[in-house]
PDB file of N, CA and C in Angstrom:
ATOM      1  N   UNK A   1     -57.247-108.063 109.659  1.00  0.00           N
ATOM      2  CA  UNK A   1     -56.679-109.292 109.133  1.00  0.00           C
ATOM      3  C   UNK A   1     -56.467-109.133 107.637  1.00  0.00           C
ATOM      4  N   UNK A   2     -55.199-109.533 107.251  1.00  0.00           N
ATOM      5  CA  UNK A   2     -54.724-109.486 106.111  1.00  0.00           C
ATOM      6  C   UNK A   2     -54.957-110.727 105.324  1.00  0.00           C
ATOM      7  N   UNK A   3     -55.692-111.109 104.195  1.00  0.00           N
ATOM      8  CA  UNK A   3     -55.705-113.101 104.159  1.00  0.00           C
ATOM      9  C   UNK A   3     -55.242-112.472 102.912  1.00  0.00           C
ATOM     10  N   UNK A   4     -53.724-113.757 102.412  1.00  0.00           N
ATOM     11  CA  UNK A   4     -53.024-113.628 101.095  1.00  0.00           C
ATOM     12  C   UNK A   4     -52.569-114.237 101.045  1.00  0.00           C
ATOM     13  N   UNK A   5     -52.215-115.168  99.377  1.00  0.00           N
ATOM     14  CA  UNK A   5     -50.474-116.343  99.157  1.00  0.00           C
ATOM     15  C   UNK A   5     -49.676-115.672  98.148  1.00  0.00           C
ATOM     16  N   UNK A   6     -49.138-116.135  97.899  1.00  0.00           N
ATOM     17  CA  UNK A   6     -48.248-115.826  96.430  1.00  0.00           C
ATOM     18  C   UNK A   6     -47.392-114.927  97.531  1.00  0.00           C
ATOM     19  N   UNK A   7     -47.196-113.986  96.083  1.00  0.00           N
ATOM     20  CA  UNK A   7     -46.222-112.750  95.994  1.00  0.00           C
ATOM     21  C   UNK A   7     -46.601-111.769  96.853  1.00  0.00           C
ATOM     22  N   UNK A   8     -48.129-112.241  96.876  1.00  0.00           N
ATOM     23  CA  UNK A   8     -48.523-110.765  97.519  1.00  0.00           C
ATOM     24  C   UNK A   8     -48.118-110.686  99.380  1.00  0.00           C
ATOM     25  N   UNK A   9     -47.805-112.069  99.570  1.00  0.00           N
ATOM     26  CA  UNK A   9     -47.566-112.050 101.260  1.00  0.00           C
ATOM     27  C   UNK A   9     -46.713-111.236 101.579  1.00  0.00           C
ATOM     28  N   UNK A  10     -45.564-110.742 100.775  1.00  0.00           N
ATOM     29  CA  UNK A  10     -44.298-110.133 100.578  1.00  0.00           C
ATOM     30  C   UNK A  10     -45.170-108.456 100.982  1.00  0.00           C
ATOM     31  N   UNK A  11     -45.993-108.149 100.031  1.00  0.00           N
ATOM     32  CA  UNK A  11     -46.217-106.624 100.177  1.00  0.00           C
ATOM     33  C   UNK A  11     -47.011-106.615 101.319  1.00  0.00           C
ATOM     34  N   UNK A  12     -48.181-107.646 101.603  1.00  0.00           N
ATOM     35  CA  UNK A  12     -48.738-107.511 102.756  1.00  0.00           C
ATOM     36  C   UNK A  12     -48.024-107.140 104.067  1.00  0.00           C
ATOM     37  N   UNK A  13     -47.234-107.932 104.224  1.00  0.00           N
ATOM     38  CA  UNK A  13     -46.233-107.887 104.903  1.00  0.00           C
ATOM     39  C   UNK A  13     -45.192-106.452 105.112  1.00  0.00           C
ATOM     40  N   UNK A  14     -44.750-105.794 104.383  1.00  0.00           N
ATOM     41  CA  UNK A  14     -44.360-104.745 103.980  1.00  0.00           C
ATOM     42  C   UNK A  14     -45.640-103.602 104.737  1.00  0.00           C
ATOM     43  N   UNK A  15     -47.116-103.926 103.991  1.00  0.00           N
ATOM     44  CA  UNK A  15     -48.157-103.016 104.299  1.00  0.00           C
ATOM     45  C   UNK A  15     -48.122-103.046 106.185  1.00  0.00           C
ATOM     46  N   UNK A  16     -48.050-103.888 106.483  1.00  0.00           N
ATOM     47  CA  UNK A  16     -48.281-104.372 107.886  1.00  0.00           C
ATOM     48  C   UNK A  16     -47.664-103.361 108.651  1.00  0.00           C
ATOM     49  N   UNK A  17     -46.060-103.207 108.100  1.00  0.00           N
ATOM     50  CA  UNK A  17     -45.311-102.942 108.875  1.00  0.00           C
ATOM     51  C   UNK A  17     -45.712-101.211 108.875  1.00  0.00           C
ATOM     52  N   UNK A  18     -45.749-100.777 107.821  1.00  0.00           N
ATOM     53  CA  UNK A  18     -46.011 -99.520 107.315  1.00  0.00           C
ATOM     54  C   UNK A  18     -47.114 -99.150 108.332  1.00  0.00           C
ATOM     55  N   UNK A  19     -48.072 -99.715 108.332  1.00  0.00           N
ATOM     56  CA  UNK A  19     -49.173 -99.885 109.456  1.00  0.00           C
ATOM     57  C   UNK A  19     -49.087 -99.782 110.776  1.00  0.00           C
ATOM     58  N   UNK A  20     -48.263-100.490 110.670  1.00  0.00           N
ATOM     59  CA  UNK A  20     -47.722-100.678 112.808  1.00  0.00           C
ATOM     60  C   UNK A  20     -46.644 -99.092 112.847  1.00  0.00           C
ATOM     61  N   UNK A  21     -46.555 -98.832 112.279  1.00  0.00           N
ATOM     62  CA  UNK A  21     -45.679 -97.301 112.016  1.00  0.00           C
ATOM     63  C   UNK A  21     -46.689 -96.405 112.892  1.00  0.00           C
ATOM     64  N   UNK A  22     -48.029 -96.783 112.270  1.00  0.00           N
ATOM     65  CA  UNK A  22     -49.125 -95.392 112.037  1.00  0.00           C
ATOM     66  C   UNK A  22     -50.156 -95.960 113.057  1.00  0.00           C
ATOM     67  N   UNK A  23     -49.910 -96.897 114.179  1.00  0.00           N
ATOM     68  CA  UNK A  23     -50.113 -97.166 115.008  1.00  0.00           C
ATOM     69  C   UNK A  23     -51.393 -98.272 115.015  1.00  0.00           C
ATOM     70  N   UNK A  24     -51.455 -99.081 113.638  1.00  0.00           N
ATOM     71  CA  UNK A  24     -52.327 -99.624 112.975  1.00  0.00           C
ATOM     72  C   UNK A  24     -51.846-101.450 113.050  1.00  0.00           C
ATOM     73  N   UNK A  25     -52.536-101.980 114.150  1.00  0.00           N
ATOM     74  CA  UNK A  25     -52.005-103.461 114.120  1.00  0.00           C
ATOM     75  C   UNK A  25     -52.820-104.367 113.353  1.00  0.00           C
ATOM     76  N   UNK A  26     -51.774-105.233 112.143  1.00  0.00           N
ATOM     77  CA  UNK A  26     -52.666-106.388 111.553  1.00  0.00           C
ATOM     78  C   UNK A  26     -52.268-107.521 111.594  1.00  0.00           C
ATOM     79  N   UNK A  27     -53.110-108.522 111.092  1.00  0.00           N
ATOM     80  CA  UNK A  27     -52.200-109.775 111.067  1.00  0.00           C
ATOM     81  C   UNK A  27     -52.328-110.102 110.111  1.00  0.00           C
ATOM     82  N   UNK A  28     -51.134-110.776 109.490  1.00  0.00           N
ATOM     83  CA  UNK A  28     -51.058-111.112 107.994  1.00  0.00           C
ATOM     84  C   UNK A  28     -50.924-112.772 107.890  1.00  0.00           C
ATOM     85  N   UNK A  29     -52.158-113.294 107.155  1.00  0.00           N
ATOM     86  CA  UNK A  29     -52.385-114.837 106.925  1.00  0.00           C
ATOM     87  C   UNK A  29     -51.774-115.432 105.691  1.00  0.00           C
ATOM     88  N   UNK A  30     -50.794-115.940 105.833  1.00  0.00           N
ATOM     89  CA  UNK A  30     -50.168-116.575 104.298  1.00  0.00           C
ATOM     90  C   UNK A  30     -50.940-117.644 104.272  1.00  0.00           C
ATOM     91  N   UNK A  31     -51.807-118.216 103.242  1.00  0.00           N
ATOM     92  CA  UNK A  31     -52.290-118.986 103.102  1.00  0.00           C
ATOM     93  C   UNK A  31     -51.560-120.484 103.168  1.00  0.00           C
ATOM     94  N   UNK A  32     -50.916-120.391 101.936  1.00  0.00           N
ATOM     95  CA  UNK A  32     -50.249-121.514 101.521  1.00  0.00           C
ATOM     96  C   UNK A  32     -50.551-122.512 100.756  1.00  0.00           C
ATOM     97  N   UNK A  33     -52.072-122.450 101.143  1.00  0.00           N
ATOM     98  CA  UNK A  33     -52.545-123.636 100.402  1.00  0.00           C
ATOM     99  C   UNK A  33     -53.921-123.764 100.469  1.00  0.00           C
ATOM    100  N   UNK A  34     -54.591-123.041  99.018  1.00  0.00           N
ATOM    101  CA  UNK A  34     -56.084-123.169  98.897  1.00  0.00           C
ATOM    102  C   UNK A  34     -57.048-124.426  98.623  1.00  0.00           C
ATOM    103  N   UNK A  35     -56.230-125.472  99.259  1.00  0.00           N
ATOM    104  CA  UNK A  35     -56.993-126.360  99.130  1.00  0.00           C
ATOM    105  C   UNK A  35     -56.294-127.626 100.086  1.00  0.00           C
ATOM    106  N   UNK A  36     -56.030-128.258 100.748  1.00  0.00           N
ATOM    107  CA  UNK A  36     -57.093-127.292 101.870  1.00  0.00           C
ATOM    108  C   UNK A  36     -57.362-126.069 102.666  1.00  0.00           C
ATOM    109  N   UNK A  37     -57.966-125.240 102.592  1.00  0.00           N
ATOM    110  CA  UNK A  37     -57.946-123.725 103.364  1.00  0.00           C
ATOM    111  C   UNK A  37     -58.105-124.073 104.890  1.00  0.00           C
ATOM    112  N   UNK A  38     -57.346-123.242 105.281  1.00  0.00           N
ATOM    113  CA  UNK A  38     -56.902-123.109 106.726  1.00  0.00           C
ATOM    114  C   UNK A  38     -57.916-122.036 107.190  1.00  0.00           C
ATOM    115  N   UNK A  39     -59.065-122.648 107.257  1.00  0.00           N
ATOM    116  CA  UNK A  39     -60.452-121.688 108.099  1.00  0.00           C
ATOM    117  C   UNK A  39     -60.265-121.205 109.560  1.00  0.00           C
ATOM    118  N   UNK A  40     -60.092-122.312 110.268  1.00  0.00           N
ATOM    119  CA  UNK A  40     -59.609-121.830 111.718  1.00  0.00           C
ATOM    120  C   UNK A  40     -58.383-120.836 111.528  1.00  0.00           C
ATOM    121  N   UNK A  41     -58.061-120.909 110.856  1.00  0.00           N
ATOM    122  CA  UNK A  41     -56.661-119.577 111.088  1.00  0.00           C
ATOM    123  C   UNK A  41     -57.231-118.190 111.016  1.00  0.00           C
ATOM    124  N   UNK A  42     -58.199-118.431 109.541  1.00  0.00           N
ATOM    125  CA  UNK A  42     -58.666-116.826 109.072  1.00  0.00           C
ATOM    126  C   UNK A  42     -60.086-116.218 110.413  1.00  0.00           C
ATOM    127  N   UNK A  43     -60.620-117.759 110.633  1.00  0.00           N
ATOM    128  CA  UNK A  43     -61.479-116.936 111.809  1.00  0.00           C
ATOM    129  C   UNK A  43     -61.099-116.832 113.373  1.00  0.00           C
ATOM    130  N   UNK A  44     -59.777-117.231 113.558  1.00  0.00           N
ATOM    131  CA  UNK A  44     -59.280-116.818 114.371  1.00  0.00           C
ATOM    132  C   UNK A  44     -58.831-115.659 114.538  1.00  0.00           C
ATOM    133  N   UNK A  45     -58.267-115.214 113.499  1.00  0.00           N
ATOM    134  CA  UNK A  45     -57.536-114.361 113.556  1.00  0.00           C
ATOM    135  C   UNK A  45     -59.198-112.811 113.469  1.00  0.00           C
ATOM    136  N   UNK A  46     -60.088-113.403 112.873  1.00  0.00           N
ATOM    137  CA  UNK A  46     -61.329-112.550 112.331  1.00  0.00           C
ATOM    138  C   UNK A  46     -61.948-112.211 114.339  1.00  0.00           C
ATOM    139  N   UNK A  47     -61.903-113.000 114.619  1.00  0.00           N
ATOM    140  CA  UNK A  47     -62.467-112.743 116.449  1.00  0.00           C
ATOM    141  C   UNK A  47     -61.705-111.824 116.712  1.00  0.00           C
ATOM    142  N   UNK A  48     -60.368-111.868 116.580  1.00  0.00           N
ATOM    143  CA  UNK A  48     -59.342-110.654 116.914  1.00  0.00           C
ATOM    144  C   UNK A  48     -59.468-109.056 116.682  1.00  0.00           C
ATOM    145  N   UNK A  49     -59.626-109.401 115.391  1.00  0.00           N
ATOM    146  CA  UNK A  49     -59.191-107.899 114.723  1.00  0.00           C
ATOM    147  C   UNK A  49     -60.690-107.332 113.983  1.00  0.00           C
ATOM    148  N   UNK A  50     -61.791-108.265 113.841  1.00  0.00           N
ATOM    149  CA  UNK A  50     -63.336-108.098 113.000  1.00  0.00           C
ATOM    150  C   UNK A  50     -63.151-106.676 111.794  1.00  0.00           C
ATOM    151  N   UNK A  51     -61.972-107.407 111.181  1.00  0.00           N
ATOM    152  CA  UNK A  51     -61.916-106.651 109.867  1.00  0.00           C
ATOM    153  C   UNK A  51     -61.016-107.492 108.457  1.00  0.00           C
ATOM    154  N   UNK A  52     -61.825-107.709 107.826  1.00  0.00           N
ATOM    155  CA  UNK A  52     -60.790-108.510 106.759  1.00  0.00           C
ATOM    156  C   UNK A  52     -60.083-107.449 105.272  1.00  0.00           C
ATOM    157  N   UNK A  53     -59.178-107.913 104.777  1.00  0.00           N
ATOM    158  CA  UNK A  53     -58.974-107.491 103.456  1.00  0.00           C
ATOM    159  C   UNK A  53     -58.108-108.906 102.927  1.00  0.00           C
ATOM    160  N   UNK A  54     -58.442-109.083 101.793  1.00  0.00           N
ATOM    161  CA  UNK A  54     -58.545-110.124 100.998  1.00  0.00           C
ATOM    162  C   UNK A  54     -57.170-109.883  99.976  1.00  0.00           C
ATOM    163  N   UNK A  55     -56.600-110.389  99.280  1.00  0.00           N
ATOM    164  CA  UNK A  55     -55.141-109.841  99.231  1.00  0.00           C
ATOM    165  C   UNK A  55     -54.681-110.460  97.359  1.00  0.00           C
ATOM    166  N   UNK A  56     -54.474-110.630  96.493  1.00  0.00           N
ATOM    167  CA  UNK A  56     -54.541-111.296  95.546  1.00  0.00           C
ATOM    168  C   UNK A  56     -54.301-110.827  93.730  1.00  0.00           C
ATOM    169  N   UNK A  57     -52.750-111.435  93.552  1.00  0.00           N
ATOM    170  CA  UNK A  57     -52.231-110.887  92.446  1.00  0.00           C
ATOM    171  C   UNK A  57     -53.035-111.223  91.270  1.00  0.00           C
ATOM    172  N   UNK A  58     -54.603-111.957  91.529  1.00  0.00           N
ATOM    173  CA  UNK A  58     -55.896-112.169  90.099  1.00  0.00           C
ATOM    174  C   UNK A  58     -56.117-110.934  89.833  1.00  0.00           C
ATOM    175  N   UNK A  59     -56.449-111.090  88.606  1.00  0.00           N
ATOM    176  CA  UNK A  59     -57.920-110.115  88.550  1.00  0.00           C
ATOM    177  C   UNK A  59     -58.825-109.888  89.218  1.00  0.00           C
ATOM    178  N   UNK A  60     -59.065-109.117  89.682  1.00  0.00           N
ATOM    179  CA  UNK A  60     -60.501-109.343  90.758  1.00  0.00           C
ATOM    180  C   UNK A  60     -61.813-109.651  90.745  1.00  0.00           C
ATOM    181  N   UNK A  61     -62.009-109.878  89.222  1.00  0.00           N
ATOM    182  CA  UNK A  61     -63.297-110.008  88.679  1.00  0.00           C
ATOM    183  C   UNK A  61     -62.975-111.659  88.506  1.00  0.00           C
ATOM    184  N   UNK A  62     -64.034-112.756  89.259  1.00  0.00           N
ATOM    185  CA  UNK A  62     -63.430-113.906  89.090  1.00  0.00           C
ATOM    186  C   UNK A  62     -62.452-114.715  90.081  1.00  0.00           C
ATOM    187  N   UNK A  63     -61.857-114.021  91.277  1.00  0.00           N
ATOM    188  CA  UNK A  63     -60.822-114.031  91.768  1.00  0.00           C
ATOM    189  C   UNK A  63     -61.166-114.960  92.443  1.00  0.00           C
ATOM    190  N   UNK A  64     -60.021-115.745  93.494  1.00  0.00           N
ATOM    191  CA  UNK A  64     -60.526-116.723  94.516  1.00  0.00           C
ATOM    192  C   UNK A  64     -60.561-116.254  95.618  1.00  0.00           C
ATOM    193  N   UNK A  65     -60.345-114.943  95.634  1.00  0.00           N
ATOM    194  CA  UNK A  65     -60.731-113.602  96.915  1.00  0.00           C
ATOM    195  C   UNK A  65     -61.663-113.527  97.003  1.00  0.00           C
ATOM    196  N   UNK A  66     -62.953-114.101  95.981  1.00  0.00           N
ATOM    197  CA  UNK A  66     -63.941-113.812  96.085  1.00  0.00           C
ATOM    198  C   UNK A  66     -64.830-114.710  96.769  1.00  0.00           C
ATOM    199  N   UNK A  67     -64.028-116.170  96.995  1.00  0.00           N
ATOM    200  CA  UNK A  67     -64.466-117.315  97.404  1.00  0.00           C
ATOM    201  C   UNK A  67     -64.264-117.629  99.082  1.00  0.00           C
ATOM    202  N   UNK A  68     -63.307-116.722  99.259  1.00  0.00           N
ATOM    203  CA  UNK A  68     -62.623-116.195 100.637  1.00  0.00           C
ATOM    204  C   UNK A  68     -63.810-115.516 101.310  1.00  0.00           C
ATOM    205  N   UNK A  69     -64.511-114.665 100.699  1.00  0.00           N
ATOM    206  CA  UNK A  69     -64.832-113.400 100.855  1.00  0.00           C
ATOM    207  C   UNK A  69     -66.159-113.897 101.224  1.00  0.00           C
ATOM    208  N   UNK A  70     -66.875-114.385 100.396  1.00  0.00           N
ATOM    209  CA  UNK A  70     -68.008-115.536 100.640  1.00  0.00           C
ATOM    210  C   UNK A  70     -68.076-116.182 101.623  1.00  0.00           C
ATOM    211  N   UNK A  71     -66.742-117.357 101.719  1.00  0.00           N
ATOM    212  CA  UNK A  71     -67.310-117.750 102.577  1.00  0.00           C
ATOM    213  C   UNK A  71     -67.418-116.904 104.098  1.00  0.00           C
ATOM    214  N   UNK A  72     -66.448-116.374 104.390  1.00  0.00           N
ATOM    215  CA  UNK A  72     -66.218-115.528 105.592  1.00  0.00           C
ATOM    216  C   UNK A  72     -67.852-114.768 105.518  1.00  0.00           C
ATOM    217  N   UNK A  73     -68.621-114.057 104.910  1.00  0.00           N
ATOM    218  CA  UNK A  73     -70.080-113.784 104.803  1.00  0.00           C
ATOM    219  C   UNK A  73     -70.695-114.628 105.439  1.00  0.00           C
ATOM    220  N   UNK A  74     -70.747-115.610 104.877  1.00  0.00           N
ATOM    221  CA  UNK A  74     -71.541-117.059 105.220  1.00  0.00           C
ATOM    222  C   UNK A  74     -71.609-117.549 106.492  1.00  0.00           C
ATOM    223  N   UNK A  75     -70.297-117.240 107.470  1.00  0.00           N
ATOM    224  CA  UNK A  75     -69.637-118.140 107.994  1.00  0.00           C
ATOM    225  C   UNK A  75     -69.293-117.361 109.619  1.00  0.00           C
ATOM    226  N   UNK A  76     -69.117-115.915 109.381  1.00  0.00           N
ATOM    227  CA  UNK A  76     -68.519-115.016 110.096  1.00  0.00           C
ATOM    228  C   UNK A  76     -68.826-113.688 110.064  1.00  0.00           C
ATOM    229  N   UNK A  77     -70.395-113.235 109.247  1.00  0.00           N
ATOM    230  CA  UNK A  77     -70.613-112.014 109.130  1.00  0.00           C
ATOM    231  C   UNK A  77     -70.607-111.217 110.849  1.00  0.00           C
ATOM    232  N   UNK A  78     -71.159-111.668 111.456  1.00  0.00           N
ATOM    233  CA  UNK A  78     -71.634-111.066 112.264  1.00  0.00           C
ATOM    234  C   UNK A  78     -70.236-110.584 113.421  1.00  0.00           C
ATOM    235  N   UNK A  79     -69.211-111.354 113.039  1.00  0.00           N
ATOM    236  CA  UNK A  79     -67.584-110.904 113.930  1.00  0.00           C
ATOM    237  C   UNK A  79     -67.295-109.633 113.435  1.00  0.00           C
ATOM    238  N   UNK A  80     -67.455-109.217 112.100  1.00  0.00           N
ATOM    239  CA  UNK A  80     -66.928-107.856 110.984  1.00  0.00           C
ATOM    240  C   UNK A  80     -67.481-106.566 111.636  1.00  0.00           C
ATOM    241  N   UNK A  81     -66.862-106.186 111.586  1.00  0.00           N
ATOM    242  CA  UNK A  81     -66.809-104.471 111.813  1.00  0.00           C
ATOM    243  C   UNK A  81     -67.346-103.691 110.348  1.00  0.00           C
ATOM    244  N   UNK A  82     -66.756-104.109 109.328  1.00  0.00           N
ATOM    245  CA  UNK A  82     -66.546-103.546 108.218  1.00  0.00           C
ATOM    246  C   UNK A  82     -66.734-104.319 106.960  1.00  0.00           C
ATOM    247  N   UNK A  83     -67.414-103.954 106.267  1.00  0.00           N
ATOM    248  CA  UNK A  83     -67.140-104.540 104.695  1.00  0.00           C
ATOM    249  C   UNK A  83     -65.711-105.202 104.570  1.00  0.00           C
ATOM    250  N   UNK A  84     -65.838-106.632 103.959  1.00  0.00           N
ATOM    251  CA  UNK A  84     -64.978-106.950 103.562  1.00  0.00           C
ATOM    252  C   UNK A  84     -64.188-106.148 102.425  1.00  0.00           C
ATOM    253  N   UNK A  85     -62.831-105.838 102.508  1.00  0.00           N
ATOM    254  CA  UNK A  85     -62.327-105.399 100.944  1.00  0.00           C
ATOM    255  C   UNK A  85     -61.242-106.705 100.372  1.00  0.00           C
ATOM    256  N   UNK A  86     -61.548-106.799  99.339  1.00  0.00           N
ATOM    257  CA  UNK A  86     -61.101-107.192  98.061  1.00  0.00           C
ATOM    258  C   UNK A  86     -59.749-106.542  97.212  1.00  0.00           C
ATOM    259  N   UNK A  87     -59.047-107.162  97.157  1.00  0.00           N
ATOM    260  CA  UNK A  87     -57.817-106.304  96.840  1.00  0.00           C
ATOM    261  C   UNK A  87     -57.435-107.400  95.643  1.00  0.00           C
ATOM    262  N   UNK A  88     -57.112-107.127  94.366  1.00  0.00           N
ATOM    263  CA  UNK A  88     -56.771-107.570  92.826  1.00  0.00           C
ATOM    264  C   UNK A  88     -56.048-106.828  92.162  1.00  0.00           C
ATOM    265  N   UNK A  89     -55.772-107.702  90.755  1.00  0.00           N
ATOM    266  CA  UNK A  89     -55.307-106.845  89.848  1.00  0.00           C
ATOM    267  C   UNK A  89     -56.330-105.767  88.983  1.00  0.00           C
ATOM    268  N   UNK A  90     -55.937-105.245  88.264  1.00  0.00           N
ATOM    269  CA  UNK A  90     -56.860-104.699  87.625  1.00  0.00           C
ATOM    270  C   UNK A  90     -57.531-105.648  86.609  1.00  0.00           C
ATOM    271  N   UNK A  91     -59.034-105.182  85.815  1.00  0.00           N
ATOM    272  CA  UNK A  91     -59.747-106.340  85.251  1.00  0.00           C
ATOM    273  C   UNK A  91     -59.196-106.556  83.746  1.00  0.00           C
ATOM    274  N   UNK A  92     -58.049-106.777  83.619  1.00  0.00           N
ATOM    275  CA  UNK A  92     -57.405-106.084  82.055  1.00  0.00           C
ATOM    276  C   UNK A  92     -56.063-107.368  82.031  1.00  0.00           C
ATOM    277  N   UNK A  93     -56.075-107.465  80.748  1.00  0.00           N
ATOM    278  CA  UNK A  93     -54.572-108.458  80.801  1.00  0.00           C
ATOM    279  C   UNK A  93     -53.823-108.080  81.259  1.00  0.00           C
ATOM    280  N   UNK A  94     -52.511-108.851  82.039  1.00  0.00           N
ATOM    281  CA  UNK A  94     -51.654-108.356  82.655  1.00  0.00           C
ATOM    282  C   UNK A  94     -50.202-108.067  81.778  1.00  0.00           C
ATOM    283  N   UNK A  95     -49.765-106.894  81.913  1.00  0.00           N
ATOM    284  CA  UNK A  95     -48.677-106.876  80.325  1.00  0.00           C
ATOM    285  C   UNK A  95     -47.611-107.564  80.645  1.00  0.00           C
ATOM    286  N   UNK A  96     -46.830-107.602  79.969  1.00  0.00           N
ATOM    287  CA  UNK A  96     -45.410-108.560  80.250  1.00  0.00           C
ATOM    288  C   UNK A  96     -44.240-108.111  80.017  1.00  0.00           C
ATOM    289  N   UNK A  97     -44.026-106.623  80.029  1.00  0.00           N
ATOM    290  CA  UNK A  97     -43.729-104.938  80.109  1.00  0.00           C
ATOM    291  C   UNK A  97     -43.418-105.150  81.688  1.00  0.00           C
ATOM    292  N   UNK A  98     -42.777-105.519  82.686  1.00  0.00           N
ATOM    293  CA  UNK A  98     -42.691-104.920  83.823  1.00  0.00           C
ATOM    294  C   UNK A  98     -42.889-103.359  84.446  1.00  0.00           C
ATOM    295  N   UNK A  99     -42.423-102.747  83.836  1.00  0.00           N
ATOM    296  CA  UNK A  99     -42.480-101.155  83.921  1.00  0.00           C
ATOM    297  C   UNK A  99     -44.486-100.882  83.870  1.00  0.00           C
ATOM    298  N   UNK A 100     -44.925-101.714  82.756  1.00  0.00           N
ATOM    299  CA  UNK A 100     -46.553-101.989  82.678  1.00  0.00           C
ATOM    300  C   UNK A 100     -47.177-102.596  83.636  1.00  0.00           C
ATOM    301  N   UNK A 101     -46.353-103.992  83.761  1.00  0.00           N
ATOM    302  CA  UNK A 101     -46.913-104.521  85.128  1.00  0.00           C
ATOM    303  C   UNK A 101     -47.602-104.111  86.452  1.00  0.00           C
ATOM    304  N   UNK A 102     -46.700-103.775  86.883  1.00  0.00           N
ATOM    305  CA  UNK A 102     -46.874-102.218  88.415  1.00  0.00           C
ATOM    306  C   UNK A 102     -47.759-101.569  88.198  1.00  0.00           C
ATOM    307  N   UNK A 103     -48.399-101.235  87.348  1.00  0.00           N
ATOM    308  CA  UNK A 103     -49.744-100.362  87.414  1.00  0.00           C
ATOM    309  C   UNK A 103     -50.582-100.782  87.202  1.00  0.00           C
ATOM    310  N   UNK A 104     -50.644-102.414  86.836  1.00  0.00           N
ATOM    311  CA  UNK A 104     -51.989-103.588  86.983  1.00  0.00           C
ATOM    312  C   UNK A 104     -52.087-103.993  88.461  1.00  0.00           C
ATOM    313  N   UNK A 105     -50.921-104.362  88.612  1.00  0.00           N
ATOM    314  CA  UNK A 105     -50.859-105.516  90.273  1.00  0.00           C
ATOM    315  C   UNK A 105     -50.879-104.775  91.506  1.00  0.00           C
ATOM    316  N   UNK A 106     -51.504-105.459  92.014  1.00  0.00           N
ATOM    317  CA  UNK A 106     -51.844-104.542  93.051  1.00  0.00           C
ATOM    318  C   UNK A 106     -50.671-104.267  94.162  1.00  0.00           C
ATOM    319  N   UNK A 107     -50.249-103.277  95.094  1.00  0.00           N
ATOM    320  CA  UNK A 107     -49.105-102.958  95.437  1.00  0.00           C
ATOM    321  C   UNK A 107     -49.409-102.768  97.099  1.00  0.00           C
ATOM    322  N   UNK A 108     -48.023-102.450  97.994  1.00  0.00           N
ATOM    323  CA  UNK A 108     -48.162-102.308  99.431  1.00  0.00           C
ATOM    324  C   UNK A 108     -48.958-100.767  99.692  1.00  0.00           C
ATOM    325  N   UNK A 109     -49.022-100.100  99.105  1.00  0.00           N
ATOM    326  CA  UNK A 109     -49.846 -98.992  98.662  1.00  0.00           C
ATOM    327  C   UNK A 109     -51.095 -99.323  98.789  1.00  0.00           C
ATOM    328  N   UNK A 110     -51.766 -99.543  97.924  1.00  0.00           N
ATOM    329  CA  UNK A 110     -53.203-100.435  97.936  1.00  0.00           C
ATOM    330  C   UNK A 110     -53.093-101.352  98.791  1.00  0.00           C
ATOM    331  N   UNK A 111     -52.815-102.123  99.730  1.00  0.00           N
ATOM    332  CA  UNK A 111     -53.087-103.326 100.593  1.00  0.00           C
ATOM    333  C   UNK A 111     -53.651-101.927 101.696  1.00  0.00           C
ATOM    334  N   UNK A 112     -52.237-100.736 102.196  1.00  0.00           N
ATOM    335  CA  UNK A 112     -52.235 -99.804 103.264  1.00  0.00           C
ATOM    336  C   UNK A 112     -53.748 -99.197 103.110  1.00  0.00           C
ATOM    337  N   UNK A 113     -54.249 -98.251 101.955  1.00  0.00           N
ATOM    338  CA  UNK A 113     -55.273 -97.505 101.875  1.00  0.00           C
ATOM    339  C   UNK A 113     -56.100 -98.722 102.104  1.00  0.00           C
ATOM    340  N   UNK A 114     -56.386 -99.937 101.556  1.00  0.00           N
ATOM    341  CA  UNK A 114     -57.443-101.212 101.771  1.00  0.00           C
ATOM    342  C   UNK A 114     -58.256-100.875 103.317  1.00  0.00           C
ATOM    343  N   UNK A 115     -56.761-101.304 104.189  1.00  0.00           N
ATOM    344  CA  UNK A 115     -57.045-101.144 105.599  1.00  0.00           C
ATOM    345  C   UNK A 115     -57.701-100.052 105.782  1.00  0.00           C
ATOM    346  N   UNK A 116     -56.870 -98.709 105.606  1.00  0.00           N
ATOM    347  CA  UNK A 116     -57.176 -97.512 106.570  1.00  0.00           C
ATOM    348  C   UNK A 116     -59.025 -97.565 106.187  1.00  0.00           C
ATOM    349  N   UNK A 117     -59.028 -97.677 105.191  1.00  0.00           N
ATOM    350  CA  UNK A 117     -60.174 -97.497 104.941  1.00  0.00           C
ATOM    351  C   UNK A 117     -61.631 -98.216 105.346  1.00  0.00           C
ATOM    352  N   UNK A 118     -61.303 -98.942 106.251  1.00  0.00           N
ATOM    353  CA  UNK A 118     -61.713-100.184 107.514  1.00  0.00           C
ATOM    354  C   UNK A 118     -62.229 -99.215 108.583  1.00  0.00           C
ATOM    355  N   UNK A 119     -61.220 -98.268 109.118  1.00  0.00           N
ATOM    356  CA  UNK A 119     -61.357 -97.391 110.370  1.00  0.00           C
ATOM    357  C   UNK A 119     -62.320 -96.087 110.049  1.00  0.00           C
TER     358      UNK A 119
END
């Protein structure tokens, strides 16, 4: 299970597919809206697949991936296969350099290795 909003649903999405290539099925949760969070979705989808990665154009230090991440601990340890992963920007301002950008934010690259690294 993929849980993400923003921009990043776009690469998740992208990662997914890249995934289902390599014979790797996920499901990708667009949030939409962290408040109210759509719990039954993420532990639905968590009975399914008992692997999360957490998805999120923050910093990761601080992030609300981290609040995700928690609660699913709290809530759903015992469905997981695997350590939750955490997927962010890097812990550093983000430049405003696009060409700079891309090597802070996290990419469909990093979402792919996130997973494999589940199995």
């Amino acid at each position: 299970t993929i849980i993400t909003y923003g921009k990043q649903v776009l690469d998740s999405l992208k990662a997914a597919e890249t995934l289902a290539k390599e014979g790797i099925d996920v499901e990708v949760i667009d949030l939409r809206s962290l408040f109210p969070l759509d719990k039954d979705a993420i532990y639905n989808s968590i009975e399914k697949t008992h692997k999360v990665v957490v998805v999120s154009e923050e910093a990761k230090r601080g992030a609300f991936t981290g609040e995700i991440a928690s609660m699913i601990a709290e809530e759903r340890f015992y469905e997981l296969d695997a350590p939750i992963k955490r997927i962010g920007a890097l812990n550093t301002p983000i430049a405003f350099a696009s060409n700079l950008e891309s090597y802070i934010l996290p990419n469909e690259q990093d979402i792919v290795l996130a997973v494999k690294s589940l199995f």
